[in-house]
C-alpha atoms as a PDB file:
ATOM      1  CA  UNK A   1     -14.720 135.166   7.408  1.00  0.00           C
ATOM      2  CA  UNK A   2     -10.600 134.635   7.611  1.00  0.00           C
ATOM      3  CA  UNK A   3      -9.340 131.697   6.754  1.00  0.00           C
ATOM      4  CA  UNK A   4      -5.861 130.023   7.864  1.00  0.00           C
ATOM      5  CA  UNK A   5      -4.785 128.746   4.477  1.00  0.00           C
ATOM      6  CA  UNK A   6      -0.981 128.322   6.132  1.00  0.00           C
ATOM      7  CA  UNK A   7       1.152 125.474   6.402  1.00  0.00           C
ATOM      8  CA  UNK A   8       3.706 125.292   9.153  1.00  0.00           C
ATOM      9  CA  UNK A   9       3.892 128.287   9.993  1.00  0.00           C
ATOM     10  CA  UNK A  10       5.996 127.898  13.069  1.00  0.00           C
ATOM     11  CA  UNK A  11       4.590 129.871  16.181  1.00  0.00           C
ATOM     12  CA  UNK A  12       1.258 130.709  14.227  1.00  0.00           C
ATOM     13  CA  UNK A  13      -1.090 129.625  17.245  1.00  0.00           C
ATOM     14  CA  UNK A  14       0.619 131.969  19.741  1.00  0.00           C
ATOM     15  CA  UNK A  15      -0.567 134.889  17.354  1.00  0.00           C
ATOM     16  CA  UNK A  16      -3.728 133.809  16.504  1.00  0.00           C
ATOM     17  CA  UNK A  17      -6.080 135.192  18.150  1.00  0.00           C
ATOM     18  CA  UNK A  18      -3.964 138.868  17.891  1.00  0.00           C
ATOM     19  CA  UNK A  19      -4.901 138.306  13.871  1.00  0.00           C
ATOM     20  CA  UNK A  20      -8.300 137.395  14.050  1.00  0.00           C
ATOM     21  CA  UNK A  21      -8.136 140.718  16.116  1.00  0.00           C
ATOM     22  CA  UNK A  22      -6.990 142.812  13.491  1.00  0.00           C
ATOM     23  CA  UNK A  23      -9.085 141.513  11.096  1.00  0.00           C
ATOM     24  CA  UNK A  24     -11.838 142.373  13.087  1.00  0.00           C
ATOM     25  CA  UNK A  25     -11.024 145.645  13.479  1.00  0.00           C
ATOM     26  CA  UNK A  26     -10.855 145.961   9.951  1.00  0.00           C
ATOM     27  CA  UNK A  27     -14.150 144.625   9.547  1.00  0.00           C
ATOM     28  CA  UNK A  28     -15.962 147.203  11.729  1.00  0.00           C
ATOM     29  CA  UNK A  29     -14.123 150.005   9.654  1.00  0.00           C
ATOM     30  CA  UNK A  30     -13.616 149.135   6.304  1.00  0.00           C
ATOM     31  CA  UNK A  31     -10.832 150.883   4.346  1.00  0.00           C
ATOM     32  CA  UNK A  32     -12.676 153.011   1.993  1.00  0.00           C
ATOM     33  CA  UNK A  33     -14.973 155.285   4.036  1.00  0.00           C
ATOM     34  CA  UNK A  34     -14.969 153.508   7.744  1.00  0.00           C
ATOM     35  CA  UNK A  35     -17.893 152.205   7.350  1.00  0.00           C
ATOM     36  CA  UNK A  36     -18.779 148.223   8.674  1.00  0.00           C
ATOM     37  CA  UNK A  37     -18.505 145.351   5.938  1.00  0.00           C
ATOM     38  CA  UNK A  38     -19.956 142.665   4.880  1.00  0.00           C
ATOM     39  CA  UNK A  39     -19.799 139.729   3.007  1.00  0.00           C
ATOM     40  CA  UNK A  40     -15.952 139.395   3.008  1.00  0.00           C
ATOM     41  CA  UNK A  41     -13.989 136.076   3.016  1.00  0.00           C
ATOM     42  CA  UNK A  42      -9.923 136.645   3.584  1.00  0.00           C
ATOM     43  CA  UNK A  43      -7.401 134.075   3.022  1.00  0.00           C
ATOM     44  CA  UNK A  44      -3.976 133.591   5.164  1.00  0.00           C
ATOM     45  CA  UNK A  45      -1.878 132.005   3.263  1.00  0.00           C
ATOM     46  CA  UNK A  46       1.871 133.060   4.803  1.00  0.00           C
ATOM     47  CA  UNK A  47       3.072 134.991   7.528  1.00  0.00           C
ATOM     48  CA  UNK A  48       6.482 135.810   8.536  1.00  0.00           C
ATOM     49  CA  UNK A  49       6.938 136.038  12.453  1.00  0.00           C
ATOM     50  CA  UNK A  50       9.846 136.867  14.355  1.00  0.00           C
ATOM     51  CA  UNK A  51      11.886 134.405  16.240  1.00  0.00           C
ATOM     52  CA  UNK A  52      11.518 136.215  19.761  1.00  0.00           C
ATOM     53  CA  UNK A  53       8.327 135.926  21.509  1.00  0.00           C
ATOM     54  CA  UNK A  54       8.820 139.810  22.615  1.00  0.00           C
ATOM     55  CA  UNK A  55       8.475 140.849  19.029  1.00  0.00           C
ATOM     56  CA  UNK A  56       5.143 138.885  18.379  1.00  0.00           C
ATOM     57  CA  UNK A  57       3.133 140.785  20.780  1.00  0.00           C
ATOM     58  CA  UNK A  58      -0.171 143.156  20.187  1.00  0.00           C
ATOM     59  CA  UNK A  59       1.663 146.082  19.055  1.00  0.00           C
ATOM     60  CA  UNK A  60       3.264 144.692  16.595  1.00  0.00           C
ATOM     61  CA  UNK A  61       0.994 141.982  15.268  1.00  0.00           C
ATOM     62  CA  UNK A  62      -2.580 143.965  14.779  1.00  0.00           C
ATOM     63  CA  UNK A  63      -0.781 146.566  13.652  1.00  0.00           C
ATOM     64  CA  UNK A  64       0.840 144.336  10.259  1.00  0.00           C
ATOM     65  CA  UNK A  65      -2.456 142.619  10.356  1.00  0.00           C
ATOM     66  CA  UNK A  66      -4.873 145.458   9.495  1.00  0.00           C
ATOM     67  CA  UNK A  67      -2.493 147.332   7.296  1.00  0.00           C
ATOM     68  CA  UNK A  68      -2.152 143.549   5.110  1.00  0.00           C
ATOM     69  CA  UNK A  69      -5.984 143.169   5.109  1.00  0.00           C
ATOM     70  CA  UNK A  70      -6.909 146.713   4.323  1.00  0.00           C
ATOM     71  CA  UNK A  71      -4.452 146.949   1.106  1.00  0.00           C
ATOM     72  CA  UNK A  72      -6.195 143.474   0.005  1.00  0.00           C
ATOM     73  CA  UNK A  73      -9.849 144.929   0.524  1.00  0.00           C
ATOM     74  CA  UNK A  74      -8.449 148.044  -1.234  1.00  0.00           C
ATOM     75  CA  UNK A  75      -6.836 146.027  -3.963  1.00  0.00           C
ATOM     76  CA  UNK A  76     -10.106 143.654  -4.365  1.00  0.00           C
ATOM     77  CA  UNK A  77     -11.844 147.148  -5.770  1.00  0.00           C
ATOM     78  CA  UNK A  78     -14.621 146.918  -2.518  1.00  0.00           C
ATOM     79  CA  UNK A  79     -18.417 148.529  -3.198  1.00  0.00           C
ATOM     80  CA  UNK A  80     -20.294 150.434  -1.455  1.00  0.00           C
ATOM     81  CA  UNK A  81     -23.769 149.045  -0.437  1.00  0.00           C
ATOM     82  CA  UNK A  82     -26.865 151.670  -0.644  1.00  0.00           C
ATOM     83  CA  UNK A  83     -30.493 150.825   1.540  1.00  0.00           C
ATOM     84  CA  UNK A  84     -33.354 150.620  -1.295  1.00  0.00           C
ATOM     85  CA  UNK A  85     -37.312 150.953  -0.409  1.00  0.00           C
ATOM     86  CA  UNK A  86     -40.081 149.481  -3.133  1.00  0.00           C
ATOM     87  CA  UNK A  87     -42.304 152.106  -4.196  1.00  0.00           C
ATOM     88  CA  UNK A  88     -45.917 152.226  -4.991  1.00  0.00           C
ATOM     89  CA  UNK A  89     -47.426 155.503  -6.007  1.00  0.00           C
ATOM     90  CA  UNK A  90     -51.471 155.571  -6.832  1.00  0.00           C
ATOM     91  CA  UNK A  91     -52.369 158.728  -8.661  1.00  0.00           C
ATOM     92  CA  UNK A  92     -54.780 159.875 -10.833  1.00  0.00           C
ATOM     93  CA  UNK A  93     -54.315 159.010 -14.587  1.00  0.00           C
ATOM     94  CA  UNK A  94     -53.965 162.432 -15.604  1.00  0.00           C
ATOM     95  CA  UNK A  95     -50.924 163.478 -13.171  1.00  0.00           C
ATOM     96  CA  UNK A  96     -49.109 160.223 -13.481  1.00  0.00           C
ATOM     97  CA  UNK A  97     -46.846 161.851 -16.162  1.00  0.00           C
ATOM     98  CA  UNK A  98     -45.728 163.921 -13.123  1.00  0.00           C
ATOM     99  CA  UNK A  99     -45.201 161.330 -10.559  1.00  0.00           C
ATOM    100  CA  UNK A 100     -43.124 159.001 -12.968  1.00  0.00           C
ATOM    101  CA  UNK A 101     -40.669 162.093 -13.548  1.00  0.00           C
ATOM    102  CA  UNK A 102     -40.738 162.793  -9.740  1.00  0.00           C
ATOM    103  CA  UNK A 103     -39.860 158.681  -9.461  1.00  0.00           C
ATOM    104  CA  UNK A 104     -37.306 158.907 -12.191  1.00  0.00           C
ATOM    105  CA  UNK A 105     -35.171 161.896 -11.367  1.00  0.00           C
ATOM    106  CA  UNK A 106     -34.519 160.624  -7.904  1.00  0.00           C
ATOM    107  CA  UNK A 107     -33.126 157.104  -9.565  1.00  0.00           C
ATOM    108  CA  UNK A 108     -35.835 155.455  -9.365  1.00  0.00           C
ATOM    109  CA  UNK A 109     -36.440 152.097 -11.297  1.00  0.00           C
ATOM    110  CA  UNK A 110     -40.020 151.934 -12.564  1.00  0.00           C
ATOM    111  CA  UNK A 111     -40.974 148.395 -12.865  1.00  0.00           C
ATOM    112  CA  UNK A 112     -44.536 148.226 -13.715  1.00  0.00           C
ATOM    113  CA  UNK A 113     -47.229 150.992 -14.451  1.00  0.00           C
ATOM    114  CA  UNK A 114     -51.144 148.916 -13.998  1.00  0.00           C
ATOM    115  CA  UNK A 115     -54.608 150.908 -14.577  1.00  0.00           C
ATOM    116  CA  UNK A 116     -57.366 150.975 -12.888  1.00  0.00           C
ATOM    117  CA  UNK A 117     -60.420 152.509 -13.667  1.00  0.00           C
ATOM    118  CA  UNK A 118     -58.919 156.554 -13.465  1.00  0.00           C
ATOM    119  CA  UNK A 119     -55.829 155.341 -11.849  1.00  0.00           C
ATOM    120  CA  UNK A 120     -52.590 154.733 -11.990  1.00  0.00           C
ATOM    121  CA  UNK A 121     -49.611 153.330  -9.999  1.00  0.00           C
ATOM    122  CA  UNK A 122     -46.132 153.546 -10.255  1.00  0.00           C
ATOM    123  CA  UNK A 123     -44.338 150.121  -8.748  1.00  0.00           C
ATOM    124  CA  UNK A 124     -40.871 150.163  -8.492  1.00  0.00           C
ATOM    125  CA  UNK A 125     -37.603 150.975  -6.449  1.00  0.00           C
ATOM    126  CA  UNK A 126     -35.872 154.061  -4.966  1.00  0.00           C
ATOM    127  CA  UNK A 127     -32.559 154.735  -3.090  1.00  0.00           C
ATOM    128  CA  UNK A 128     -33.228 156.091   0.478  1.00  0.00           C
ATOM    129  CA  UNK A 129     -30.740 158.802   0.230  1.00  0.00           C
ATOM    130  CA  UNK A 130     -33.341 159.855  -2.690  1.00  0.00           C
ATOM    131  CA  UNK A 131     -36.262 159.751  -0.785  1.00  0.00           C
ATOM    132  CA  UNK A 132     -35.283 162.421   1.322  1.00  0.00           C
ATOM    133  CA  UNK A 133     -38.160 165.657   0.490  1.00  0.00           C
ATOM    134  CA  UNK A 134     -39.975 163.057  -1.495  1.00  0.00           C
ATOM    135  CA  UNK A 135     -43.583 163.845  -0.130  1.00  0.00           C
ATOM    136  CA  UNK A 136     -43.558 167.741  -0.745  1.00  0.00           C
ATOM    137  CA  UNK A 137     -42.399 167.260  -4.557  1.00  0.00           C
ATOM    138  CA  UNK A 138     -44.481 164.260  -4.877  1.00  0.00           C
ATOM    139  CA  UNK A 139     -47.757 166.068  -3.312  1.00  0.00           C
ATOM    140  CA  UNK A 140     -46.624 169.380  -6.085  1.00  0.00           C
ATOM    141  CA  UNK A 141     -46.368 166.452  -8.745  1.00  0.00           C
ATOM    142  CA  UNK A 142     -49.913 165.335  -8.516  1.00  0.00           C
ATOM    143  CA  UNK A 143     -51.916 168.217  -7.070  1.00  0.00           C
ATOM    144  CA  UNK A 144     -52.038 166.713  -3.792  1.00  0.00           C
ATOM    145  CA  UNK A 145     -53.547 163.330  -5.035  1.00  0.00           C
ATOM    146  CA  UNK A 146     -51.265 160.850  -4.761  1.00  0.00           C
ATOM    147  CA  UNK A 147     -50.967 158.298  -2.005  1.00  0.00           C
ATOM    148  CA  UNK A 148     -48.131 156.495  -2.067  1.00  0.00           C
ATOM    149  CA  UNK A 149     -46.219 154.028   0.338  1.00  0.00           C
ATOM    150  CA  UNK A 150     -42.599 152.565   0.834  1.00  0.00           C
ATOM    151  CA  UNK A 151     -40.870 149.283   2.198  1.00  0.00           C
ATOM    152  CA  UNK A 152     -37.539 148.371   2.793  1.00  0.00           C
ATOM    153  CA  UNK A 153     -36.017 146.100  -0.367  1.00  0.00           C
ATOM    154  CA  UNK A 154     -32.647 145.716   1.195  1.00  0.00           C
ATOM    155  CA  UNK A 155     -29.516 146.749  -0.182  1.00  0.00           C
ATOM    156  CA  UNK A 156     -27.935 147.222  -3.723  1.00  0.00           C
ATOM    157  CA  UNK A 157     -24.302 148.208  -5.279  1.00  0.00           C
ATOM    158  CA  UNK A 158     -24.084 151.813  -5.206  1.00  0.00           C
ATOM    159  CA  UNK A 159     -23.557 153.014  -9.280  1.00  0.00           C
ATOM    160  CA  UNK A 160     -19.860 152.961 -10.131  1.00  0.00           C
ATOM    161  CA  UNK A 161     -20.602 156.792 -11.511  1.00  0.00           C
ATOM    162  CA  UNK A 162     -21.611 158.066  -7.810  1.00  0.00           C
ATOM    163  CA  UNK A 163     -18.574 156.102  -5.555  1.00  0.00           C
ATOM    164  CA  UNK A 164     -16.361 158.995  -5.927  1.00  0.00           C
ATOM    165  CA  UNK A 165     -18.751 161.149  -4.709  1.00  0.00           C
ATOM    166  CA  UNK A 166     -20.301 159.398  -2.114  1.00  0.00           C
ATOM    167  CA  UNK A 167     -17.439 158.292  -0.264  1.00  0.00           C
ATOM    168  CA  UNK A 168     -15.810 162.064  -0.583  1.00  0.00           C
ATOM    169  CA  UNK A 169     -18.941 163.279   1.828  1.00  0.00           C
ATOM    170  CA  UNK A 170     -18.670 159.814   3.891  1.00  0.00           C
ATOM    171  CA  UNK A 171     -14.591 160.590   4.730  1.00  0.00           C
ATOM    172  CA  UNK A 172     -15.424 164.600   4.961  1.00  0.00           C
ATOM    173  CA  UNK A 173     -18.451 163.807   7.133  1.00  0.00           C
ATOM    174  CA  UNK A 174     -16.051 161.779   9.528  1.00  0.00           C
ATOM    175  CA  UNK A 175     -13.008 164.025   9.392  1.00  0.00           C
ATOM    176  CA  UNK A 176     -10.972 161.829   7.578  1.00  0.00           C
ATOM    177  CA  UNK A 177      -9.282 163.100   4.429  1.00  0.00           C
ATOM    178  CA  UNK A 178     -11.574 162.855   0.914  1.00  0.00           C
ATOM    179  CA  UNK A 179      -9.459 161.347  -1.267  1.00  0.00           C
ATOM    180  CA  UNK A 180     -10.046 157.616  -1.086  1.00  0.00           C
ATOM    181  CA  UNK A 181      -7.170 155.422   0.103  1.00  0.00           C
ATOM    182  CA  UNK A 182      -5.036 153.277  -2.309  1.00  0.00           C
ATOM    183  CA  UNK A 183      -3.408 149.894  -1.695  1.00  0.00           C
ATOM    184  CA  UNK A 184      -0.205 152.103  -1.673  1.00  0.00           C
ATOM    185  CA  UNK A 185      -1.466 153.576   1.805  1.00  0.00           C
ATOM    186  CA  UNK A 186      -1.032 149.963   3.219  1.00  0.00           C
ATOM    187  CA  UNK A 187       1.867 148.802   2.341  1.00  0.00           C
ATOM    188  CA  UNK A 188       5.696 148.579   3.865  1.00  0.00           C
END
């Protein structure tokens, strides 16, 4: 969402639609790995144009426009958003040891463990990017009897500890440069 906080701004409507173009732009490739947003609510609150009409045109506007609102998204310390699946594993009480470690070491949140009879579930959440070779080591976890199934739980903050990281492969994975941008790469 942008919002035109201004107040008299003179010529302002002749370059309006040029910013809400650059601010789209913006949207569909954030500044921190290129990747769409979401969730973000910008604020104009001044804008300096130039007198002539020549120097107010595309070239020059969404230019100044996506440079201004990437160094604010940069500044506002942005997040990166990770897909999450719930998670129910049913094993047999005697190799649930193994499935909770299997759970665990891929960052998965256990939230409840009920008994039945001689077994066990696991309930709880994993990260996609975790679940990725999930069935072999769960199936060498529990002897080959476990049954388990997933559903999509949305999305959650990706931990501060793996942003780094993560974005790194995201730029190297799209050619761009590792090292993620500062509000210093945005500004005039």
């Amino acid at each position: 969402m942008l919002v035109n906080d201004t107040k008299g701004i003179q010529n302002l409507h002749e370059t309006r639609e040029l910013i809400i173009e650059g601010f789209n732009e913006v949207c569909k490739k954030g500044p921190v790995a290129e990747e769409p947003m979401m969730g973000v609510m910008m604020r104009l609150v001044d804008a300096k144009l130039h007198e002539d009409a020549i120097h107010r045109g595309p070239a020059q506007t969404i230019p100044a426009v996506r440079n201004a609102c990437r160094g604010a998204l940069i500044r506002s310390r942005p997040v990166i958003l990770e897909p999450m699946q719930n998670l129910r594993v049913d094993a047999p009480n005697d190799v649930i040891g193994g499935v909770t470690r299997e759970v665990t070491n891929r960052r998965g949140i256990i939230e409840d463990m009920p008994v039945d009879g001689g077994t066990a579930s696991v309930i709880g959440k994993m990260p996609v990017a975790e679940t990725f070779g999930f069935s072999n080591d769960i199936r060498a976890a529990s002897q080959g009897r476990a049954v388990w199934n997933t559903e999509n739980a949305g999305f959650e903050m990706l931990p501060p500890s793996l942003f780094e990281k993560t974005v790194g492969e995201i730029r190297e994975r799209k050619g761009l440069k590792a090292e993620v941008p500062t509000e210093l790469n945005y500004t005039d």
